[in-house]
C-alpha atoms as a PDB file:
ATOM      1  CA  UNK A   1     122.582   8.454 144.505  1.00  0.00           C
ATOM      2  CA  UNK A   2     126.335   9.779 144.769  1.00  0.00           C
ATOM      3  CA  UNK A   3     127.609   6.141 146.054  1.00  0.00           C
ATOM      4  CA  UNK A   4     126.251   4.722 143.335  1.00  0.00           C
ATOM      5  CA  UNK A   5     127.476   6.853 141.118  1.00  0.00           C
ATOM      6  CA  UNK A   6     130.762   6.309 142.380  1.00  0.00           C
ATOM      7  CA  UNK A   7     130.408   2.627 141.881  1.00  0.00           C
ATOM      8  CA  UNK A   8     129.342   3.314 138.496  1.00  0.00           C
ATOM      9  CA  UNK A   9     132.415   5.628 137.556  1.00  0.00           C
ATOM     10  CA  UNK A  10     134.881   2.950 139.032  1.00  0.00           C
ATOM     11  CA  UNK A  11     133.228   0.273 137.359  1.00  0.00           C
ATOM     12  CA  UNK A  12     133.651   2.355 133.985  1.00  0.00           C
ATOM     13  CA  UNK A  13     137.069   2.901 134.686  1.00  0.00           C
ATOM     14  CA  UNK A  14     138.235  -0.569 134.837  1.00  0.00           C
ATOM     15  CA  UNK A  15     136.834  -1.165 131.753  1.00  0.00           C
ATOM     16  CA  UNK A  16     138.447   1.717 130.212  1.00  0.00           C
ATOM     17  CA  UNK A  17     141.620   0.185 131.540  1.00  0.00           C
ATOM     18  CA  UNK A  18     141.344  -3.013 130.385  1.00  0.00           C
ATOM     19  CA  UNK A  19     140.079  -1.911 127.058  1.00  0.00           C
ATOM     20  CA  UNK A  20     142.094  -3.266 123.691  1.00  0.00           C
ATOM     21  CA  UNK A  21     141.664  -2.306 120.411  1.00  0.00           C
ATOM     22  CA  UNK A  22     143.464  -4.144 117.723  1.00  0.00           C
ATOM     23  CA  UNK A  23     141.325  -3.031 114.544  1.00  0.00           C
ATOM     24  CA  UNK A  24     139.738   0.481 113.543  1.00  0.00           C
ATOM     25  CA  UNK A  25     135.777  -1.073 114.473  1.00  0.00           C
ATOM     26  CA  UNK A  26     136.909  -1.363 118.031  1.00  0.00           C
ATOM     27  CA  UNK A  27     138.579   2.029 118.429  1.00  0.00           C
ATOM     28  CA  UNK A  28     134.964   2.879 116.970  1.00  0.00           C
ATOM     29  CA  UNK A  29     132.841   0.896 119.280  1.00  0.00           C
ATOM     30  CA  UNK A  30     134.795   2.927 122.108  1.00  0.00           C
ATOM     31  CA  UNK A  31     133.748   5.674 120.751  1.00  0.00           C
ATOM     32  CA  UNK A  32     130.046   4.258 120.443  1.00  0.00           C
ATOM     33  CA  UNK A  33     130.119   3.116 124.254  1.00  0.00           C
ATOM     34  CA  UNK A  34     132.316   5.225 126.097  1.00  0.00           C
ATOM     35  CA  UNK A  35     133.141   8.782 125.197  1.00  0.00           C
ATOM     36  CA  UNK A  36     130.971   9.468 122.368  1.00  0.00           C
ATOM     37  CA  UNK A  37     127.988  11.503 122.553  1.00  0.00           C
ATOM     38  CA  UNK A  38     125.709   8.918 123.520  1.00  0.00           C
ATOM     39  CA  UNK A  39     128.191   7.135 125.945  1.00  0.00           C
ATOM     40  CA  UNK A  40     128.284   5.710 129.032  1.00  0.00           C
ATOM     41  CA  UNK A  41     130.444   8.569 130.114  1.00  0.00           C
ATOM     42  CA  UNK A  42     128.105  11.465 128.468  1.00  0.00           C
ATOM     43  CA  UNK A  43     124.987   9.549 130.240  1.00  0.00           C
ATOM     44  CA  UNK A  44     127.111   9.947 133.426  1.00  0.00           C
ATOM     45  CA  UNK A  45     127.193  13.712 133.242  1.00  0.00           C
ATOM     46  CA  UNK A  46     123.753  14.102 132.366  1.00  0.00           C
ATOM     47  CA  UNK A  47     122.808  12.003 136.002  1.00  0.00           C
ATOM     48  CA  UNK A  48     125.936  14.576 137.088  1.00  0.00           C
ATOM     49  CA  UNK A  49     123.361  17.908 136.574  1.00  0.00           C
ATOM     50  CA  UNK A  50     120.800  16.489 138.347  1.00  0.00           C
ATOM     51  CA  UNK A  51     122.447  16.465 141.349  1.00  0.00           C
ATOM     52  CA  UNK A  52     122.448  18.599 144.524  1.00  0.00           C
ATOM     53  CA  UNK A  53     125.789  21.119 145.145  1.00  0.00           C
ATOM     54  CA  UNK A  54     127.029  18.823 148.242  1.00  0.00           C
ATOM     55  CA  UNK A  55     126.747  15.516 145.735  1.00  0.00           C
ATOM     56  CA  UNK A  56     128.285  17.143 143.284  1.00  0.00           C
ATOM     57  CA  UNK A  57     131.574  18.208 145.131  1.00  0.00           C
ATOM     58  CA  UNK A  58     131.498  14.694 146.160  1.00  0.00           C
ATOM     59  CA  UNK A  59     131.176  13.170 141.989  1.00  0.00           C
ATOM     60  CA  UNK A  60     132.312  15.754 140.125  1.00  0.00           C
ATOM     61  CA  UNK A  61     136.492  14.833 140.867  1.00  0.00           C
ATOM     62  CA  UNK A  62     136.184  11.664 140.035  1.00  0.00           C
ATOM     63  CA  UNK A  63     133.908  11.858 137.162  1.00  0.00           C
ATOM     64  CA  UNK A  64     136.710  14.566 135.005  1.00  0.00           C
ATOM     65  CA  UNK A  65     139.367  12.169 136.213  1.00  0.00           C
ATOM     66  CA  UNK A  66     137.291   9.498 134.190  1.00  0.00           C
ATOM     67  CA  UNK A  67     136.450  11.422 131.070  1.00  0.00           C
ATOM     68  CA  UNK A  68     140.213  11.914 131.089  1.00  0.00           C
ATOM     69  CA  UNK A  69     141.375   8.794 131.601  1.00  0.00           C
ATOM     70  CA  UNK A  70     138.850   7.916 129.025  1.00  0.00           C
ATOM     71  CA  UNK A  71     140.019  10.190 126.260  1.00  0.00           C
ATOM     72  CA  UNK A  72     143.851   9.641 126.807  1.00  0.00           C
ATOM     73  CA  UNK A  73     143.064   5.424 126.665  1.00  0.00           C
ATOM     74  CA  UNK A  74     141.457   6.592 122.782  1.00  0.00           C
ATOM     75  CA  UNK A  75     144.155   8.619 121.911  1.00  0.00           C
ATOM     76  CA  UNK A  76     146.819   5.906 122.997  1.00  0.00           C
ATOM     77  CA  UNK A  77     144.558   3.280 121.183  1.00  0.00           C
ATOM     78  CA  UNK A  78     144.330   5.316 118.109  1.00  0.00           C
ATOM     79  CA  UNK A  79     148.298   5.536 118.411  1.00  0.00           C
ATOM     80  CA  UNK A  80     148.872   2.583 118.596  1.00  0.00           C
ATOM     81  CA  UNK A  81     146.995   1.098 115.432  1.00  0.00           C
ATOM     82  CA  UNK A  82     148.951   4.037 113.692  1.00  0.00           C
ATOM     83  CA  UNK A  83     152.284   3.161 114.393  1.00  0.00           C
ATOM     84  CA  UNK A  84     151.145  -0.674 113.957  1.00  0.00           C
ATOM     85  CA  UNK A  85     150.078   0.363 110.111  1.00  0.00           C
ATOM     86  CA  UNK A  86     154.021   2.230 109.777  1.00  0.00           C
ATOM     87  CA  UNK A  87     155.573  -1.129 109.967  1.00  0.00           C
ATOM     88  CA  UNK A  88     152.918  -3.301 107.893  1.00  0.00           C
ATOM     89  CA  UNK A  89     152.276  -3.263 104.434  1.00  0.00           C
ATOM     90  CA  UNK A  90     148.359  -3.016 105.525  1.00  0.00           C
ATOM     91  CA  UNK A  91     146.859   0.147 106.859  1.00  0.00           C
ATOM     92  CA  UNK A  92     144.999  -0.785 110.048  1.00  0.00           C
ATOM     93  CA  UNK A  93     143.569   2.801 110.638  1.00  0.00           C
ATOM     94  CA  UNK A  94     141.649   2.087 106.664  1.00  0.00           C
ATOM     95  CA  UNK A  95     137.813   1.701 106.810  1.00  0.00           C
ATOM     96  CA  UNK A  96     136.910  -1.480 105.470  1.00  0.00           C
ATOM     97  CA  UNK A  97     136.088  -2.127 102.019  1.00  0.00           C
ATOM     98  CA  UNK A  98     132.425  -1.824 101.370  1.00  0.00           C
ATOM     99  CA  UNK A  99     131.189  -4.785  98.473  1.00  0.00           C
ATOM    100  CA  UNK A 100     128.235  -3.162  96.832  1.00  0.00           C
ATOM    101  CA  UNK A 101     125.591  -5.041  94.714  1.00  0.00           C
ATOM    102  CA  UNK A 102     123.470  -3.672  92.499  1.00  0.00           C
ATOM    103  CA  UNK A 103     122.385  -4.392  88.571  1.00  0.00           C
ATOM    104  CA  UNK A 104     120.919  -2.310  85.771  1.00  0.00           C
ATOM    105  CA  UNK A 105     117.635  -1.875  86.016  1.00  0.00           C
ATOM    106  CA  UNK A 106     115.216  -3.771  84.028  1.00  0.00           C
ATOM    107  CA  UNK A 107     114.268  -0.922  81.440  1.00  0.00           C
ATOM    108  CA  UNK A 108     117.538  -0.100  80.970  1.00  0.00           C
ATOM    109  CA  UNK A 109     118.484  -3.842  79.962  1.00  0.00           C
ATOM    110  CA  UNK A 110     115.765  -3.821  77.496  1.00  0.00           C
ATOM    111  CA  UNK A 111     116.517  -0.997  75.801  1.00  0.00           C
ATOM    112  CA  UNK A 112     120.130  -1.968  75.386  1.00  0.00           C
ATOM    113  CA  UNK A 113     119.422  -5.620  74.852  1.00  0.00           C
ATOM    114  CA  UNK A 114     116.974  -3.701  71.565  1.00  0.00           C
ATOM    115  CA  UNK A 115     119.820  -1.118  70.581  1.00  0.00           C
ATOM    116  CA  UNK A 116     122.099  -3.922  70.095  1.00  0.00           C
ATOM    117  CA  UNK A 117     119.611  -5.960  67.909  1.00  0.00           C
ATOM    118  CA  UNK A 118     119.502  -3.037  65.844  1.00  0.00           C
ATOM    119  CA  UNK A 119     123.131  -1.856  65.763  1.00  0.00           C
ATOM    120  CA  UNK A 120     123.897  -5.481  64.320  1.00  0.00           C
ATOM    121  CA  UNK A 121     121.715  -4.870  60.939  1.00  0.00           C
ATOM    122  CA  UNK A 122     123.400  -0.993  60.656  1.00  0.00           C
ATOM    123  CA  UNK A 123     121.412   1.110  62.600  1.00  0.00           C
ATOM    124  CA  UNK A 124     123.062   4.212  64.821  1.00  0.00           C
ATOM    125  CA  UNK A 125     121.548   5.650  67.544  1.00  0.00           C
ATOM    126  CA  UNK A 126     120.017   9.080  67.625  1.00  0.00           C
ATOM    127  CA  UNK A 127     119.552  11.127  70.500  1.00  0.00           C
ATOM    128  CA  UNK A 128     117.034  14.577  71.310  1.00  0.00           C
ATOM    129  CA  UNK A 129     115.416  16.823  73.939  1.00  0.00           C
ATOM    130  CA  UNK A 130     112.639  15.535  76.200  1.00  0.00           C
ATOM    131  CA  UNK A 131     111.690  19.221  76.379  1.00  0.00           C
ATOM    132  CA  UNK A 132     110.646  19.891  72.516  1.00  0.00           C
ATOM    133  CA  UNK A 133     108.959  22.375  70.948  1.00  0.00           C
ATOM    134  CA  UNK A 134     105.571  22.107  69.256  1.00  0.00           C
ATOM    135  CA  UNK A 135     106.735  22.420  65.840  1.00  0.00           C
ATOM    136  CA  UNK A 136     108.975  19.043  66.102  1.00  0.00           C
ATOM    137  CA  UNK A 137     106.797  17.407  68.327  1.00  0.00           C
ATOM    138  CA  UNK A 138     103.180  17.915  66.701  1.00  0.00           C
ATOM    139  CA  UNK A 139     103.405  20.053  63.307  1.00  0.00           C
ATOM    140  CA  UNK A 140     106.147  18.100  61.033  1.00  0.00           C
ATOM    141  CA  UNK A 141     104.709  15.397  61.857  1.00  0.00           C
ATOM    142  CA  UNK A 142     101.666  15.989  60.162  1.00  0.00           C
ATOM    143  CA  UNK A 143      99.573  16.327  63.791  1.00  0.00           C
ATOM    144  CA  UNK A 144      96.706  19.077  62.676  1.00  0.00           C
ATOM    145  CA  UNK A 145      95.905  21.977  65.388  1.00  0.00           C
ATOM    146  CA  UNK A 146      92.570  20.138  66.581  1.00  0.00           C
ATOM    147  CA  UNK A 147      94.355  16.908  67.044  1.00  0.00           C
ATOM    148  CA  UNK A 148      93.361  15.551  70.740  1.00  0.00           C
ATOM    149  CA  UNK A 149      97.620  14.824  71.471  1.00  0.00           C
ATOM    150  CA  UNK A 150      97.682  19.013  71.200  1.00  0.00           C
ATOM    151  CA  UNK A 151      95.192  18.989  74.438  1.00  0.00           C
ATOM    152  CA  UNK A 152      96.156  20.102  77.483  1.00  0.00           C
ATOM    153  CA  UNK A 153      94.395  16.763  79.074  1.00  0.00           C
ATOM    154  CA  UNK A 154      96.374  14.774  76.852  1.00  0.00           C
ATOM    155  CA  UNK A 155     100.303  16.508  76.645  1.00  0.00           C
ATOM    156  CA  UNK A 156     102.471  18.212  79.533  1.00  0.00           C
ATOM    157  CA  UNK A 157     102.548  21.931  78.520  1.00  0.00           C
ATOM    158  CA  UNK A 158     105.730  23.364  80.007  1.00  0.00           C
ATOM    159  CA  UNK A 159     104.435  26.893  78.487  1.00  0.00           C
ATOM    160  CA  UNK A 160     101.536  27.348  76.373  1.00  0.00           C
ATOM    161  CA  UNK A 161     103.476  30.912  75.250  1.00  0.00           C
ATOM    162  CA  UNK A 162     106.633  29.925  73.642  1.00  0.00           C
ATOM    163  CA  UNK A 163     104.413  26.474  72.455  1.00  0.00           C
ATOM    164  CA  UNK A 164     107.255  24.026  75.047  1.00  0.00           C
ATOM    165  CA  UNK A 165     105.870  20.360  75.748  1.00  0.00           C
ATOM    166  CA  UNK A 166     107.530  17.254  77.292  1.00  0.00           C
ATOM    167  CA  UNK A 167     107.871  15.490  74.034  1.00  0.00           C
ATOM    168  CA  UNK A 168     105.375  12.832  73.783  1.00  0.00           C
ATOM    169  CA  UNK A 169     106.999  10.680  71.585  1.00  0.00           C
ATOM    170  CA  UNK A 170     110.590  10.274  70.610  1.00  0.00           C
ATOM    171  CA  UNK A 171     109.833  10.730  66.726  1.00  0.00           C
ATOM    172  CA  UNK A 172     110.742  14.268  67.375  1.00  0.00           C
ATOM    173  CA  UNK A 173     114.790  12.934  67.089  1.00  0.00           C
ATOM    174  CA  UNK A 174     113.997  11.456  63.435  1.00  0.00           C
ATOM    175  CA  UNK A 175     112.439  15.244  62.994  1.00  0.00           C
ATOM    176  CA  UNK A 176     115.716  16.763  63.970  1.00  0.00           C
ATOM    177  CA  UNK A 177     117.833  14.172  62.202  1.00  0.00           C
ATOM    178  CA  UNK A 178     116.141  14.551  58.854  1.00  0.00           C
ATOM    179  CA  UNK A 179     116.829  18.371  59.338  1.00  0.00           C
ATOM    180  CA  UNK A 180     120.765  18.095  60.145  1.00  0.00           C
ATOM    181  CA  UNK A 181     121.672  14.682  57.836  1.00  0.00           C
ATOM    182  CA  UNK A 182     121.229  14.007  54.605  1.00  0.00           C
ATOM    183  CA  UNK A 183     119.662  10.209  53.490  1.00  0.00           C
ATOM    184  CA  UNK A 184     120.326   7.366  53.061  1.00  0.00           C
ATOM    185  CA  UNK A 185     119.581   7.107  56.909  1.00  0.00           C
ATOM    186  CA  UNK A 186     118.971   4.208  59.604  1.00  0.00           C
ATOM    187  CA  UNK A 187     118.521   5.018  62.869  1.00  0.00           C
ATOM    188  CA  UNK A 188     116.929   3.845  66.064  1.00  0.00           C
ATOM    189  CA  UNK A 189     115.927   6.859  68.845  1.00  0.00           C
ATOM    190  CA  UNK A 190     115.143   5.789  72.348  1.00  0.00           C
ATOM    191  CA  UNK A 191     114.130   7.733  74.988  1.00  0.00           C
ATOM    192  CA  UNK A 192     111.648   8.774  77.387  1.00  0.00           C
ATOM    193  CA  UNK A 193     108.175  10.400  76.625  1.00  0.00           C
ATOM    194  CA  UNK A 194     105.399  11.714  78.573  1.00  0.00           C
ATOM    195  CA  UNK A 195     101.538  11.747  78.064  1.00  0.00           C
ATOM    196  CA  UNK A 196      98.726  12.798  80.793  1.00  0.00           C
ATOM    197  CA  UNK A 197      97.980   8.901  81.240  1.00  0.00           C
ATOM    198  CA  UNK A 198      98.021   7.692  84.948  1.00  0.00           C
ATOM    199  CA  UNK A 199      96.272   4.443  85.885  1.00  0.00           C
ATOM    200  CA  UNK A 200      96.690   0.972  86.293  1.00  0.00           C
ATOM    201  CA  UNK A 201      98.025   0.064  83.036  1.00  0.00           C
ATOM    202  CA  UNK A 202      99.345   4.045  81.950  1.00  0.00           C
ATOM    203  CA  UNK A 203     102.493   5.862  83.178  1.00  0.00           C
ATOM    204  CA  UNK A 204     102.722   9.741  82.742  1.00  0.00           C
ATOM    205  CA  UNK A 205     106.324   8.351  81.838  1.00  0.00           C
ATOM    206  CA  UNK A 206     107.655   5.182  79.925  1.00  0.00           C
ATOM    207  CA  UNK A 207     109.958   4.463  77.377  1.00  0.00           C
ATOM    208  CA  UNK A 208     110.081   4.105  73.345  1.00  0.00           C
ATOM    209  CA  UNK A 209     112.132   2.886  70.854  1.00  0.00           C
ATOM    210  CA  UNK A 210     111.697   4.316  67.444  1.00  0.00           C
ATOM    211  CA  UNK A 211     113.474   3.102  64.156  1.00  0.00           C
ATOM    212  CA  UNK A 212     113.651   4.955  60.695  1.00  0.00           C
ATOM    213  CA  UNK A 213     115.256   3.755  57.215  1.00  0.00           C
ATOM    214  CA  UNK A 214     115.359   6.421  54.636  1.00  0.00           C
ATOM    215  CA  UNK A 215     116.874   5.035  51.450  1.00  0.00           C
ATOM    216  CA  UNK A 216     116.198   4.684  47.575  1.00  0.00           C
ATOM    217  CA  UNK A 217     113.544   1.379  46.670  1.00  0.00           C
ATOM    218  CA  UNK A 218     112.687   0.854  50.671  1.00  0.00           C
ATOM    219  CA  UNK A 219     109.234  -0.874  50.236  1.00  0.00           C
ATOM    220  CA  UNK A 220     106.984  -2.200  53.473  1.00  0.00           C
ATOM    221  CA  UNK A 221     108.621  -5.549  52.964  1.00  0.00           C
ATOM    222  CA  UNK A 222     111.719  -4.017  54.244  1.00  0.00           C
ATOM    223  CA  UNK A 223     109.830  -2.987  56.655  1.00  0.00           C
ATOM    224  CA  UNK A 224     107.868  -6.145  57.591  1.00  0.00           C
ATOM    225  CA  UNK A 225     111.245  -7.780  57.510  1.00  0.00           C
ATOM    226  CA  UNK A 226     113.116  -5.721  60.158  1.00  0.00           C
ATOM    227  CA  UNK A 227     110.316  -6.343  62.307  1.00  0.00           C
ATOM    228  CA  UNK A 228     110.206  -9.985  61.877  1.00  0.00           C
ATOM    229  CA  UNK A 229     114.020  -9.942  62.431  1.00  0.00           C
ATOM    230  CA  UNK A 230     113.338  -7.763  65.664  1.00  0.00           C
ATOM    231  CA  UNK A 231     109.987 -10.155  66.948  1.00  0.00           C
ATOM    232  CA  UNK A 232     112.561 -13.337  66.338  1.00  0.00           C
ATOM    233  CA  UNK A 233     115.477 -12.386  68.230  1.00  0.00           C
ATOM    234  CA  UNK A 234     113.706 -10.745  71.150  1.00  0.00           C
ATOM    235  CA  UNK A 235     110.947 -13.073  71.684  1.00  0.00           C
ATOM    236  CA  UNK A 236     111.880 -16.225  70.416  1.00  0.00           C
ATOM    237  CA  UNK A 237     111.609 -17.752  66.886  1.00  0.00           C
ATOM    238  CA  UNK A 238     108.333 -19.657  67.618  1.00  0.00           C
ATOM    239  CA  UNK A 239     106.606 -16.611  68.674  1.00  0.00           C
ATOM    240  CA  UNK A 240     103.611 -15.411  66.018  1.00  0.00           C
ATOM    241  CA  UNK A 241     102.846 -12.140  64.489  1.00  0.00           C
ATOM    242  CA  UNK A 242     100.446 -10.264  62.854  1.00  0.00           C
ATOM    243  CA  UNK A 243      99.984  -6.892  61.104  1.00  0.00           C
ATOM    244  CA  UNK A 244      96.711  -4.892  61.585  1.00  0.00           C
ATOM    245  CA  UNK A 245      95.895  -1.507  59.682  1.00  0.00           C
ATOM    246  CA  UNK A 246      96.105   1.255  61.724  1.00  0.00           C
ATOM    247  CA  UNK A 247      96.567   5.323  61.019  1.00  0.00           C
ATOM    248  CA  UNK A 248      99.029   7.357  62.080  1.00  0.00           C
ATOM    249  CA  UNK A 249      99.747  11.409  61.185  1.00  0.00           C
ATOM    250  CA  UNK A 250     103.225  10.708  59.662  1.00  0.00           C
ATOM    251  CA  UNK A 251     103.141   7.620  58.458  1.00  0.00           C
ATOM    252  CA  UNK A 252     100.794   6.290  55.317  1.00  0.00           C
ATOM    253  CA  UNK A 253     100.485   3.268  55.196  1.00  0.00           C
ATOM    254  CA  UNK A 254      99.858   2.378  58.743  1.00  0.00           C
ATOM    255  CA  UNK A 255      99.790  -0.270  61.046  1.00  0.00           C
ATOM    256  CA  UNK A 256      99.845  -1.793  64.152  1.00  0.00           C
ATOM    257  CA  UNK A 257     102.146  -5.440  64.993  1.00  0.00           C
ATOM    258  CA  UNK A 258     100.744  -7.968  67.431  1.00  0.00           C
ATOM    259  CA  UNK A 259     102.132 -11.090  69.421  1.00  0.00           C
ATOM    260  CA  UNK A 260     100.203 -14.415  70.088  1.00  0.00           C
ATOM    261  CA  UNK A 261     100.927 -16.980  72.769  1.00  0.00           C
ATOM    262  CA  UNK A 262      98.821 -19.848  73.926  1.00  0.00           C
ATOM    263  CA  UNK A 263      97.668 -19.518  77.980  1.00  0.00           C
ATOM    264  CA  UNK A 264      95.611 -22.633  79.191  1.00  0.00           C
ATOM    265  CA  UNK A 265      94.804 -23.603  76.028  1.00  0.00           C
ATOM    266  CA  UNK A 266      93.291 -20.494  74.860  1.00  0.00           C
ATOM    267  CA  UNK A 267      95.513 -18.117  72.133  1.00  0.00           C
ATOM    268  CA  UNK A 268      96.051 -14.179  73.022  1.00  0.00           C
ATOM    269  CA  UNK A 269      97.092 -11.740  70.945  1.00  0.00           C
ATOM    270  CA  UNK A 270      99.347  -8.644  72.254  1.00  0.00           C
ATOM    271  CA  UNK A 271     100.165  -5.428  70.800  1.00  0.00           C
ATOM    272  CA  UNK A 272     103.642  -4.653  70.818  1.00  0.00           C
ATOM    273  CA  UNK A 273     104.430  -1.716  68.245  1.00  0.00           C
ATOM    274  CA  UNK A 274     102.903   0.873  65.661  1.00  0.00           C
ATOM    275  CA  UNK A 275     104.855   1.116  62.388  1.00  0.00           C
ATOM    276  CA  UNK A 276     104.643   2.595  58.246  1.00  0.00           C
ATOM    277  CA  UNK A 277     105.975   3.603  55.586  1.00  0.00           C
ATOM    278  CA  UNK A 278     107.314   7.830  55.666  1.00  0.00           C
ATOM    279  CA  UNK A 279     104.582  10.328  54.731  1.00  0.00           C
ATOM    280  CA  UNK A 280     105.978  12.079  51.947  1.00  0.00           C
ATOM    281  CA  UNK A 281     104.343  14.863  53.781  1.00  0.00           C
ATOM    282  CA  UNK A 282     105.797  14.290  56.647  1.00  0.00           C
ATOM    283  CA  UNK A 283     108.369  17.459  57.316  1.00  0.00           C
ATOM    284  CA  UNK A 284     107.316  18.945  54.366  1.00  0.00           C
ATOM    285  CA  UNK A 285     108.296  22.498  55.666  1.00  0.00           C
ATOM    286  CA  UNK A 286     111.556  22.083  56.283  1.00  0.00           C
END
């Protein structure tokens, strides 16, 4: 085993020797292959304890006369690109500049593809805490105390004590905005909500959009007409729409706004939003 060990440490030290690094990567690749921890020299140490005492008189000169030949040729190398980046305008001893790609991910270029559709007819943006309390999340909003959104199987209770949920809706923020600012008003409030709904078409998570106009003679034509503007400019002007009554707790009246598009010859219809006019009861405590 020792002679060819000895053929193995020669043959490692001519190709220390001839060795040439003219860029950072190859000083690293030395590393890598020769004197780093997974080396060739490292793996020659670990044969090295293996051996017998007589073998090891016989391999252990040469071996520390390689692992220092080894670590001078790095240092020397490492020199070398140093003094080389002194006299050039480019720094040689510099990692190389990484090129990262990456985009914004698709929810987050809907929902500022829909702010800006908004912000262009006067609407600001309002922002508010994902962690609410019940009283802006259920009771100004007209939910009662039996209401199924006030179950435990239906809303993430943070504590049942103080009354904390994960909002499950973000018209909580027009709650909170109607307390601090006086109308007129017209905002938008986006955000995440949360609901117990996990399945193939629920996430306990997902994203709304909400809009509110307070203002003197607002009628639901306003309303229908934001919506049309809305429907037209983020689904295409040929797209068709329809209203449907609906209920909601703050909102009278109510109603729900589909899509239609033709597949294979046959017409679907697609809901897309809930919407109404301000209960006048809405917030009534504050």
């Amino acid at each position: 085993m020792e002679h060819n060990m000895l053929k193995e440490i020669e043959s490692l030290k001519e190709l220390v020797t001839a060795f040439s690094a003219t860029r950072p990567q190859d000083i690293e690749r030395f590393k890598r292959e020769v004197t780093g921890k997974n080396g060739a020299i490292q793996a020659l140490f670990e044969q090295f304890k293996q051996l017998a005492s007589e073998e090891r008189k016989l391999i252990g000169s040469p071996l520390n006369i390689l692992k220092q030949a080894a670590l001078q040729k790095l240092q020397e190398m490492q020199d070398n690109l140093t003094s080389q980046a002194a006299d050039s305008d480019f720094d040689f001893t510099m990692p190389p500049r990484m090129f990262e790609n990456g985009s914004h991910h698709p929810i987050s270029q809907v929902m500022e593809e829909v702010i800006g559709l908004f912000e262009r007819i006067g609407f600001s943006v309002k922002d508010g805490p994902e962690i609410e309390d019940d009283w802006h999340n259920f009771t100004a909003l007209n939910f009662p105390e039996d209401h199924p959104a006030r179950d435990m199987q239906d809303t993430f209770f943070i504590s049942r004590k103080d009354k904390m949920v994960l909002r499950t809706h973000t018209s909580s923020i027009q709650i909170r905005t109607l307390q601090n600012e006086t109308p007129p008003l017209r905002f938008i409030s986006p955000g995440r909500v949360y609901r117990c709904d996990s399945d193939a078409t629920h996430s306990p998570v997902f994203h709304q959009i909400e809009c509110m106009c307070i203002d003197k003679h607002i009628s639901f034509a306003d309303l229908k007409d934001v919506l049309y503007y809305f429907v037209h400019a983020f689904f295409g002007k040929d797209v068709k729409m329809r209203f449907r009554p609906s209920y909601f707790p703050f909102t009278e009246p109510s109603a729900e706004m589909d899509i239609g598009w033709e597949i294979n010859g046959q017409f679907k219809w697609m809901e897309i939003l809930g919407c109404g006019m301000v209960d006048p009861n809405t917030n009534c405590n504050i």
